[in-house]
PDB file of N, CA and C in Angstrom:
ATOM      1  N   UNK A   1      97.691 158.311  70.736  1.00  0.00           N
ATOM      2  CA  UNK A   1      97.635 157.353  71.813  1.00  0.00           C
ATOM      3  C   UNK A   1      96.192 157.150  72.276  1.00  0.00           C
ATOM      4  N   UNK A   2      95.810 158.289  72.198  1.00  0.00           N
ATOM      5  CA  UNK A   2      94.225 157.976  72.570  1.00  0.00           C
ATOM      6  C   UNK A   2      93.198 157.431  71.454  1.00  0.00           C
ATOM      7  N   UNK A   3      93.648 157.353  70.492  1.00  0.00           N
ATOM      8  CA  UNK A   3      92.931 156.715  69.290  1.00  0.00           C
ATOM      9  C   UNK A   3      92.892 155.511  69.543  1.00  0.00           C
ATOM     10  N   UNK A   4      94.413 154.771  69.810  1.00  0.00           N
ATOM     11  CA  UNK A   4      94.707 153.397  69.713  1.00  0.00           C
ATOM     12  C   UNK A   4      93.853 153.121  71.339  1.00  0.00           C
ATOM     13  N   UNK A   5      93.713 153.700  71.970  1.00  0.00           N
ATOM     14  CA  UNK A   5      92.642 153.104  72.972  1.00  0.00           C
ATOM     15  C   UNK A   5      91.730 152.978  73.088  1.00  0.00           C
ATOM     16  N   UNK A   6      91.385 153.749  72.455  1.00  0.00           N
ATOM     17  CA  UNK A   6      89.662 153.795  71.882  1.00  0.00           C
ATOM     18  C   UNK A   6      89.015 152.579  71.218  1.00  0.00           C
ATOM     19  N   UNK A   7      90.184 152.616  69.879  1.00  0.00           N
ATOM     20  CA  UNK A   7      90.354 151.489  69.237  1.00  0.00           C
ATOM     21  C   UNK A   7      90.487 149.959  69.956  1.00  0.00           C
ATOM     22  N   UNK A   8      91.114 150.355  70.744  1.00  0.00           N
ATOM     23  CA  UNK A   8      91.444 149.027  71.924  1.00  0.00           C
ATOM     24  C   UNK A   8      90.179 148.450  72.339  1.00  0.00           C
ATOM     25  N   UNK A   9      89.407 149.406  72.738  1.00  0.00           N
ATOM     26  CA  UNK A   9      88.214 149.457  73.633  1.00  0.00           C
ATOM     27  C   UNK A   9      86.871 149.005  72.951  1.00  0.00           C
ATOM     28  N   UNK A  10      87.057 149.266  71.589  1.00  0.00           N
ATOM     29  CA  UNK A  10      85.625 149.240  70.386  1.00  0.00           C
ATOM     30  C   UNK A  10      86.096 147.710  69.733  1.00  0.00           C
ATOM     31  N   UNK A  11      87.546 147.246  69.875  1.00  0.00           N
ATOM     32  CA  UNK A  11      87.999 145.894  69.154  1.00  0.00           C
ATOM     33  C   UNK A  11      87.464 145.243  70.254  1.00  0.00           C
ATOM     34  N   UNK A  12      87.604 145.354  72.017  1.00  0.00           N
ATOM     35  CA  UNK A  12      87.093 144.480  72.898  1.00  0.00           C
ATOM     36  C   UNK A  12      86.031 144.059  73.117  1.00  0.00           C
ATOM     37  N   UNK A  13      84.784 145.527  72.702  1.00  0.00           N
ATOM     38  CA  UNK A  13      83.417 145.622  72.944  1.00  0.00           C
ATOM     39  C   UNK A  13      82.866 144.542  71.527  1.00  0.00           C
ATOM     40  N   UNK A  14      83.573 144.580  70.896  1.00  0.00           N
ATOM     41  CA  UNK A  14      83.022 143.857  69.238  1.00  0.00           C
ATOM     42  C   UNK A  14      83.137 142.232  69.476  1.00  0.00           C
ATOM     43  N   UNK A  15      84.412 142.165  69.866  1.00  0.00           N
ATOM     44  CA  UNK A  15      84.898 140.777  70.594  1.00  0.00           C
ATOM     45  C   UNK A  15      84.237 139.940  71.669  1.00  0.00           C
ATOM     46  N   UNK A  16      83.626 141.001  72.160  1.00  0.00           N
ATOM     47  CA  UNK A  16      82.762 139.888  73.722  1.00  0.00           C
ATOM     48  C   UNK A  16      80.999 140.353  73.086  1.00  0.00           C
ATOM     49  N   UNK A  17      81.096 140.967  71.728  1.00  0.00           N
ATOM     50  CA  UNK A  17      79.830 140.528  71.795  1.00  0.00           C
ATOM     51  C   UNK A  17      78.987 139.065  71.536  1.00  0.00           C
ATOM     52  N   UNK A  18      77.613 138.836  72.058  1.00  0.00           N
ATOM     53  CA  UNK A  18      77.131 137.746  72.236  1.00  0.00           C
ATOM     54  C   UNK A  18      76.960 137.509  70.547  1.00  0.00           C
ATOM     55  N   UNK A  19      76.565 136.441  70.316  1.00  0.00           N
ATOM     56  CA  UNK A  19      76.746 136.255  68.729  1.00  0.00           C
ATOM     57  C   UNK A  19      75.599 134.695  68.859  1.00  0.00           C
ATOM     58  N   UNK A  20      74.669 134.865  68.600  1.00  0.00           N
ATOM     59  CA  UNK A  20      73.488 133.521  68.450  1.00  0.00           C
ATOM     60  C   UNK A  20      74.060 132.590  67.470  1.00  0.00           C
ATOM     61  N   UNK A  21      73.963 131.721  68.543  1.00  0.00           N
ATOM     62  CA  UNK A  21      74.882 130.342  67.974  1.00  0.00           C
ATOM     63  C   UNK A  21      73.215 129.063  67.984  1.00  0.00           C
ATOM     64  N   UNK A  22      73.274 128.611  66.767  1.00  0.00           N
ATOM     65  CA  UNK A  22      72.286 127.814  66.897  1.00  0.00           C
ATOM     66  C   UNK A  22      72.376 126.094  67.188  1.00  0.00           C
ATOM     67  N   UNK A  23      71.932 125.758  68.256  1.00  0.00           N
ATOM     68  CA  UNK A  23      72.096 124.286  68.890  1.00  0.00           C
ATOM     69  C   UNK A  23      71.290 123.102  68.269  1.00  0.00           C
ATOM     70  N   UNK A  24      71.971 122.373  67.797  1.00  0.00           N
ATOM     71  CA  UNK A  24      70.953 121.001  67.353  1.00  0.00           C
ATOM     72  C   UNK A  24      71.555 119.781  67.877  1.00  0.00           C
ATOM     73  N   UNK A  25      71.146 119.424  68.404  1.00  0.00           N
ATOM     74  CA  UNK A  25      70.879 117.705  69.255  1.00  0.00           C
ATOM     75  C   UNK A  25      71.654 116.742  67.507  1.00  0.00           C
ATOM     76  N   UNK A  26      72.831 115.916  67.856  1.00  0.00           N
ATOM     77  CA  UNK A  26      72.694 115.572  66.777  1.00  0.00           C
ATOM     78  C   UNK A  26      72.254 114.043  66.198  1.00  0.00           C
ATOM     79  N   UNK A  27      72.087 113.827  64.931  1.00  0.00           N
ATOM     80  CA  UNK A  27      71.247 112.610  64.588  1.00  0.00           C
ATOM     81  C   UNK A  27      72.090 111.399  65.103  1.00  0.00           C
ATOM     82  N   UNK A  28      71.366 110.215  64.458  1.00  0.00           N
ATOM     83  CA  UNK A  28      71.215 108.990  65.501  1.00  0.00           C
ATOM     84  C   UNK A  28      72.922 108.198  64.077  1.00  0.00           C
ATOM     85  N   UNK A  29      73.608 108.186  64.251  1.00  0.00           N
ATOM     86  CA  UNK A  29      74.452 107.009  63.201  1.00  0.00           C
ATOM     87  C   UNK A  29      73.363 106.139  62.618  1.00  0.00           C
ATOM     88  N   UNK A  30      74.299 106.058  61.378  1.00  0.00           N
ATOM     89  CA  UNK A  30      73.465 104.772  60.385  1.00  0.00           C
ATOM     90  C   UNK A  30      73.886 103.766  61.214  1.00  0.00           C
ATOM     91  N   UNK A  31      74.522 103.522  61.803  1.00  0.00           N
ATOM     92  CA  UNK A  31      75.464 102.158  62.543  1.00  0.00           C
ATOM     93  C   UNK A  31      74.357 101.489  63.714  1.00  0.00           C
ATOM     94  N   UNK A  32      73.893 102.574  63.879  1.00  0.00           N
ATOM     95  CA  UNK A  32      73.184 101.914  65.322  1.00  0.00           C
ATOM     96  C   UNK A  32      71.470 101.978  64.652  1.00  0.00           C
ATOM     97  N   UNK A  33      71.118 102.794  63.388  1.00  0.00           N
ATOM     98  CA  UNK A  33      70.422 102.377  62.627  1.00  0.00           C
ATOM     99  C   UNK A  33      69.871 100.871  62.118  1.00  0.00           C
ATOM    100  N   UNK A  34      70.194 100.630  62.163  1.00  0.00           N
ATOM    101  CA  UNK A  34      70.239  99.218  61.306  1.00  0.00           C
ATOM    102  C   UNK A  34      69.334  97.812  62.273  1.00  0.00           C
ATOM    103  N   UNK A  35      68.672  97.404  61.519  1.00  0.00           N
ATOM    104  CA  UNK A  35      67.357  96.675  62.192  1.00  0.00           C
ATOM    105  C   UNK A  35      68.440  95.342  62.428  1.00  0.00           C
ATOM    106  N   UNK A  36      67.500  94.190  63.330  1.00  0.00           N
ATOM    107  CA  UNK A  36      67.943  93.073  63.817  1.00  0.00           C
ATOM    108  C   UNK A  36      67.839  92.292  62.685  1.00  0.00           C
ATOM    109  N   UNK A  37      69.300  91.041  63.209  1.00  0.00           N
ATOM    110  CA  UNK A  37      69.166  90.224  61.486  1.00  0.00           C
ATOM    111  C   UNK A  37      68.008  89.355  62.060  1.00  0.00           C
ATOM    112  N   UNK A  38      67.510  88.332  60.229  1.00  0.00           N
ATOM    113  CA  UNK A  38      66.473  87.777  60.169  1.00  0.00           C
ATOM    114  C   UNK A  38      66.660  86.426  61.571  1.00  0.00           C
ATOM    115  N   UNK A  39      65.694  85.798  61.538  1.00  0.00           N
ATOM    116  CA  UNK A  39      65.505  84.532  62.355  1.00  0.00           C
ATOM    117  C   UNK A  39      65.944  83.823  61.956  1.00  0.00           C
ATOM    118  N   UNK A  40      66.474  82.340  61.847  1.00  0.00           N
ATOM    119  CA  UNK A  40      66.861  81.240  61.536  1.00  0.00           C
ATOM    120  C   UNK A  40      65.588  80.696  60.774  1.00  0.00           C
ATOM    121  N   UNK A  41      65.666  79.643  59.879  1.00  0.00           N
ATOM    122  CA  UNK A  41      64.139  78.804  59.091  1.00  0.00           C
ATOM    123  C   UNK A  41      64.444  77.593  60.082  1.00  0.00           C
ATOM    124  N   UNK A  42      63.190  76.941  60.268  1.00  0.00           N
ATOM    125  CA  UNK A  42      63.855  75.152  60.847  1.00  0.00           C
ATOM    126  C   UNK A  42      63.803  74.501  58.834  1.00  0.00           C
ATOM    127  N   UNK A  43      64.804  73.242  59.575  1.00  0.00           N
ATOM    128  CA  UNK A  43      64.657  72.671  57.679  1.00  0.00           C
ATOM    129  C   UNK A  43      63.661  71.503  58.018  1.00  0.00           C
ATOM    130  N   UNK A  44      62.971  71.263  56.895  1.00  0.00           N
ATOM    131  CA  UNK A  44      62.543  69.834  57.348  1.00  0.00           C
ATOM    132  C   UNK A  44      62.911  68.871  57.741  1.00  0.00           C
ATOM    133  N   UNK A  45      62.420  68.491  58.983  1.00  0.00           N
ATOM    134  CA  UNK A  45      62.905  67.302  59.635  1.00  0.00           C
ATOM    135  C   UNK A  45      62.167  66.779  60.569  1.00  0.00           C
ATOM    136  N   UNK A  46      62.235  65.445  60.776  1.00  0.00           N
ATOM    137  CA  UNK A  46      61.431  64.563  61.657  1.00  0.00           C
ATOM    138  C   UNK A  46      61.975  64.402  63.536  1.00  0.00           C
ATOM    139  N   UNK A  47      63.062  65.426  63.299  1.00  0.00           N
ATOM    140  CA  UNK A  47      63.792  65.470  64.790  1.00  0.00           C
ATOM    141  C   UNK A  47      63.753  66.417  65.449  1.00  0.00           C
ATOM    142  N   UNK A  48      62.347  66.338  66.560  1.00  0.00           N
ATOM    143  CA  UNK A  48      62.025  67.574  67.658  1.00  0.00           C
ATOM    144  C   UNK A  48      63.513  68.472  68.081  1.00  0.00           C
ATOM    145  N   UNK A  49      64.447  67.772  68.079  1.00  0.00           N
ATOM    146  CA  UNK A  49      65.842  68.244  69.011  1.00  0.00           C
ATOM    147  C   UNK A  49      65.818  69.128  67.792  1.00  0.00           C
ATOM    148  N   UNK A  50      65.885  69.001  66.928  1.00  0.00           N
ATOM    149  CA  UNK A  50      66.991  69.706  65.601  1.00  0.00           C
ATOM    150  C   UNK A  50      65.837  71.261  65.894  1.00  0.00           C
ATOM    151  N   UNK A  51      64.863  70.941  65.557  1.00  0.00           N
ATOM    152  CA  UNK A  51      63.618  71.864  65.404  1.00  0.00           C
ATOM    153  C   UNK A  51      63.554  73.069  66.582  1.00  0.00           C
ATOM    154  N   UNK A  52      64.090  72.311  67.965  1.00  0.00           N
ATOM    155  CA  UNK A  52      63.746  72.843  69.277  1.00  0.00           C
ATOM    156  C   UNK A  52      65.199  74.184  69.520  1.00  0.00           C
ATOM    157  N   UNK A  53      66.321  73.203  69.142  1.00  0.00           N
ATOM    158  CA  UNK A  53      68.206  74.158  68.479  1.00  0.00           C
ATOM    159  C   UNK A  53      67.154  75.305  68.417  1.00  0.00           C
ATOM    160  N   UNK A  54      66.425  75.301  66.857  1.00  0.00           N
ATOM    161  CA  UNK A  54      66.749  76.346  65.799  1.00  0.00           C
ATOM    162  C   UNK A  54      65.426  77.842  66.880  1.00  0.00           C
ATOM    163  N   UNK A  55      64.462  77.016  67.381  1.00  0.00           N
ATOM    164  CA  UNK A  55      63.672  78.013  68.322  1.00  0.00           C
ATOM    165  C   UNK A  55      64.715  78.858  69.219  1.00  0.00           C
ATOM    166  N   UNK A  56      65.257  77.931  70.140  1.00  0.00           N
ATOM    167  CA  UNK A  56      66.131  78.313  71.378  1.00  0.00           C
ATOM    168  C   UNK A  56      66.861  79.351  70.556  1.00  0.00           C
ATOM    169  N   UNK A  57      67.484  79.241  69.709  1.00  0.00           N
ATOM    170  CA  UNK A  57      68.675  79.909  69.146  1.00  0.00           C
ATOM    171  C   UNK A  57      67.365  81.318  68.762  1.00  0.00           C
ATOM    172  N   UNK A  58      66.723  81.633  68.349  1.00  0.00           N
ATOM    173  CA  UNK A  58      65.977  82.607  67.525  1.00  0.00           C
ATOM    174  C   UNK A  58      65.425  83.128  68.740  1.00  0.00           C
ATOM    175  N   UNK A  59      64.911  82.737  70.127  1.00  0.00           N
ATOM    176  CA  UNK A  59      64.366  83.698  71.094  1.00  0.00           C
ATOM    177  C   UNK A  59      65.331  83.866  71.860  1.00  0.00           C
ATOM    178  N   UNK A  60      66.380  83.558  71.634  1.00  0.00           N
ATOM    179  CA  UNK A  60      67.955  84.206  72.481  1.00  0.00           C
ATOM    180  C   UNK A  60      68.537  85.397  71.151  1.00  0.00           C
ATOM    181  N   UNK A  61      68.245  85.357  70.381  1.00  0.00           N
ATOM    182  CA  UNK A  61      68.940  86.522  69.059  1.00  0.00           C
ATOM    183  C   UNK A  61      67.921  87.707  69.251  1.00  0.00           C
ATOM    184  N   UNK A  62      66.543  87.010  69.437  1.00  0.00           N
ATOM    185  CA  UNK A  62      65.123  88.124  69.226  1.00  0.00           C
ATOM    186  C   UNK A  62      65.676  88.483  70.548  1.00  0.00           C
ATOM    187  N   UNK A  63      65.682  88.323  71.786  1.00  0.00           N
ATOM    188  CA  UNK A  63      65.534  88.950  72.974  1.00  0.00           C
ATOM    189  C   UNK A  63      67.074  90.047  73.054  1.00  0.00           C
ATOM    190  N   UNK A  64      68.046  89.500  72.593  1.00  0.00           N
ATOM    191  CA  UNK A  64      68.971  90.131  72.500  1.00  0.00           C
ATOM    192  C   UNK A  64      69.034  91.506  71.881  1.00  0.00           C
ATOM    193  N   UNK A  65      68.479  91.125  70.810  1.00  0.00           N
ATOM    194  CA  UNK A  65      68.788  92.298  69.682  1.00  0.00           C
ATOM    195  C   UNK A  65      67.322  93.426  70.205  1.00  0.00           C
ATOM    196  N   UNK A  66      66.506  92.631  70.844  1.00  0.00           N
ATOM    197  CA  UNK A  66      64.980  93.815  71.315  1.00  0.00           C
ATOM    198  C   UNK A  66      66.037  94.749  72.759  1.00  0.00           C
ATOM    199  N   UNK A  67      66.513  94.334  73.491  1.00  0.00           N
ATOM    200  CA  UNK A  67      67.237  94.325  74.827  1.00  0.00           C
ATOM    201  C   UNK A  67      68.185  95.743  74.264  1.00  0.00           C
ATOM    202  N   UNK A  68      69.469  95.250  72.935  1.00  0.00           N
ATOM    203  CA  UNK A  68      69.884  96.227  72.140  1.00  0.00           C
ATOM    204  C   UNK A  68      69.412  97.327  72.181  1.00  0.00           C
ATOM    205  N   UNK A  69      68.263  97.121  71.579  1.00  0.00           N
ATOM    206  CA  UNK A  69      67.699  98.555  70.483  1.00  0.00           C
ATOM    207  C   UNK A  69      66.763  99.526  71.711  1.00  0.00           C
ATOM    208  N   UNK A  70      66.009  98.240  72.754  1.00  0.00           N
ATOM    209  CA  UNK A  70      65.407  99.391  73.810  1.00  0.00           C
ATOM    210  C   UNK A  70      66.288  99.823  74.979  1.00  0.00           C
ATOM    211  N   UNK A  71      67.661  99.562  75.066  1.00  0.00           N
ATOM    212  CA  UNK A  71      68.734 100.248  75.760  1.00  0.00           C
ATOM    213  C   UNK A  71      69.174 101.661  74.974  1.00  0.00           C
ATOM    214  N   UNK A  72      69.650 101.542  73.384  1.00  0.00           N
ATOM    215  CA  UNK A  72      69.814 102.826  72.855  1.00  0.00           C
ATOM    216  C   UNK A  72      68.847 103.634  72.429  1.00  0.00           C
ATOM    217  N   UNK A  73      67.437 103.138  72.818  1.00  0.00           N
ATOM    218  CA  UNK A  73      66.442 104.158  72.447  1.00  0.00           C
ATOM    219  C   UNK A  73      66.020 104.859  74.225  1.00  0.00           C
ATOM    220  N   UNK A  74      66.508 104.326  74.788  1.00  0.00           N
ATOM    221  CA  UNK A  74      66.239 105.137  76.184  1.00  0.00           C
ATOM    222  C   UNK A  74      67.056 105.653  76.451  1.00  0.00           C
ATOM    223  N   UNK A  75      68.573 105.559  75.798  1.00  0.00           N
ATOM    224  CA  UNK A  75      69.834 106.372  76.311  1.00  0.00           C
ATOM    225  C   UNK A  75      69.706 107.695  75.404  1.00  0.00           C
ATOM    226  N   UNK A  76      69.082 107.450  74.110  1.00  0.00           N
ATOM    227  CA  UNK A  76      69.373 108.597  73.133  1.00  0.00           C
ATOM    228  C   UNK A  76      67.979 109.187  73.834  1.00  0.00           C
ATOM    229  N   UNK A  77      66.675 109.045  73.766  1.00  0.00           N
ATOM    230  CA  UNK A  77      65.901 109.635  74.312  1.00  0.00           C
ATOM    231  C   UNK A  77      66.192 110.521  75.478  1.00  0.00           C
ATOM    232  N   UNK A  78      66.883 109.881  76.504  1.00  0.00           N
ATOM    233  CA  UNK A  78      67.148 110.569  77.723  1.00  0.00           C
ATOM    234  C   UNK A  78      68.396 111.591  77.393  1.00  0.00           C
ATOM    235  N   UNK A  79      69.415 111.338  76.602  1.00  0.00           N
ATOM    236  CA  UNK A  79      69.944 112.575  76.390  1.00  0.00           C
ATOM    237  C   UNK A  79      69.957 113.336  75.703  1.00  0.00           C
ATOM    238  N   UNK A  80      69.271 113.397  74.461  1.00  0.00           N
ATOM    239  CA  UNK A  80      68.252 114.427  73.885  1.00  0.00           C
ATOM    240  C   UNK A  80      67.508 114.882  74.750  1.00  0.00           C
ATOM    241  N   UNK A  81      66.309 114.808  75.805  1.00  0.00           N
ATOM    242  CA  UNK A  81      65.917 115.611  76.801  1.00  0.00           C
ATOM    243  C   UNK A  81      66.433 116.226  77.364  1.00  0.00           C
ATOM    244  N   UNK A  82      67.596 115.824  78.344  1.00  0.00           N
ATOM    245  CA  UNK A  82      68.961 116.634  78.994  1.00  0.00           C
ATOM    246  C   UNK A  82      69.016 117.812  78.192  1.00  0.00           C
ATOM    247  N   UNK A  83      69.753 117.749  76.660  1.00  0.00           N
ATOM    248  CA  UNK A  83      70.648 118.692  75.455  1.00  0.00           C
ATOM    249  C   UNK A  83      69.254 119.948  75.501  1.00  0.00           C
ATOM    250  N   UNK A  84      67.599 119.799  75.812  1.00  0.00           N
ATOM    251  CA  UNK A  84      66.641 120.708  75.429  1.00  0.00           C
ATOM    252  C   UNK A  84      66.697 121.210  76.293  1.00  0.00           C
ATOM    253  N   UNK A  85      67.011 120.373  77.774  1.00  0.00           N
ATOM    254  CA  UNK A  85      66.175 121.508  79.009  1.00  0.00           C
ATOM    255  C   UNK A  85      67.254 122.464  79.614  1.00  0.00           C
ATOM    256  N   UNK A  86      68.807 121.804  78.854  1.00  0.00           N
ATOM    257  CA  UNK A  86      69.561 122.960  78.667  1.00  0.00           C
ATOM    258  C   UNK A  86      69.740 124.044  77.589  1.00  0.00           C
ATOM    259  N   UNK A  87      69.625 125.296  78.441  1.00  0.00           N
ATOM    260  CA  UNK A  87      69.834 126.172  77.328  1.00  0.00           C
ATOM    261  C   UNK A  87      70.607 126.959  77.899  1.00  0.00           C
TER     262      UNK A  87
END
């Protein structure tokens, strides 16, 4: 009886020992990887309107997709800092 307590006692002490667990922050998805699509071309043409479309349309995609990428580079930045200054 006193074995099996002993035993009891050396299975508990083994059990709550600390055991170094190593932490890594993890990487970024290929998904959110992935660069902004290209710009629109204007085609040739003699009609300011047609020409003026294809601008408007390309600094509403550029501002969008910059807006994108510097929202998830300040969210992943900021919680990667958080994940270090905890330990």
């Amino acid at each position: 009886m006193k074995r099996l307590a002993l035993l009891l006692v050396i299975l508990m002490m083994v059990g709550c020992s600390t055991v170094p667990v190593e932490r890594k922050f993890p990487d970024v998805p290929k998904e959110l990887m992935e660069s902004c699509p290209d710009l629109k071309q204007t085609q040739s043409t003699s009609k300011l309107s047609e020409v003026l479309t294809v601008v408007v349309e390309n600094y509403g995609q550029y501002h969008e997709c910059k807006l994108k990428a510097n929202s998830w580079m300040e969210w992943y930045n900021t919680q990667k800092k958080i994940f270090n200054t905890v330990k």
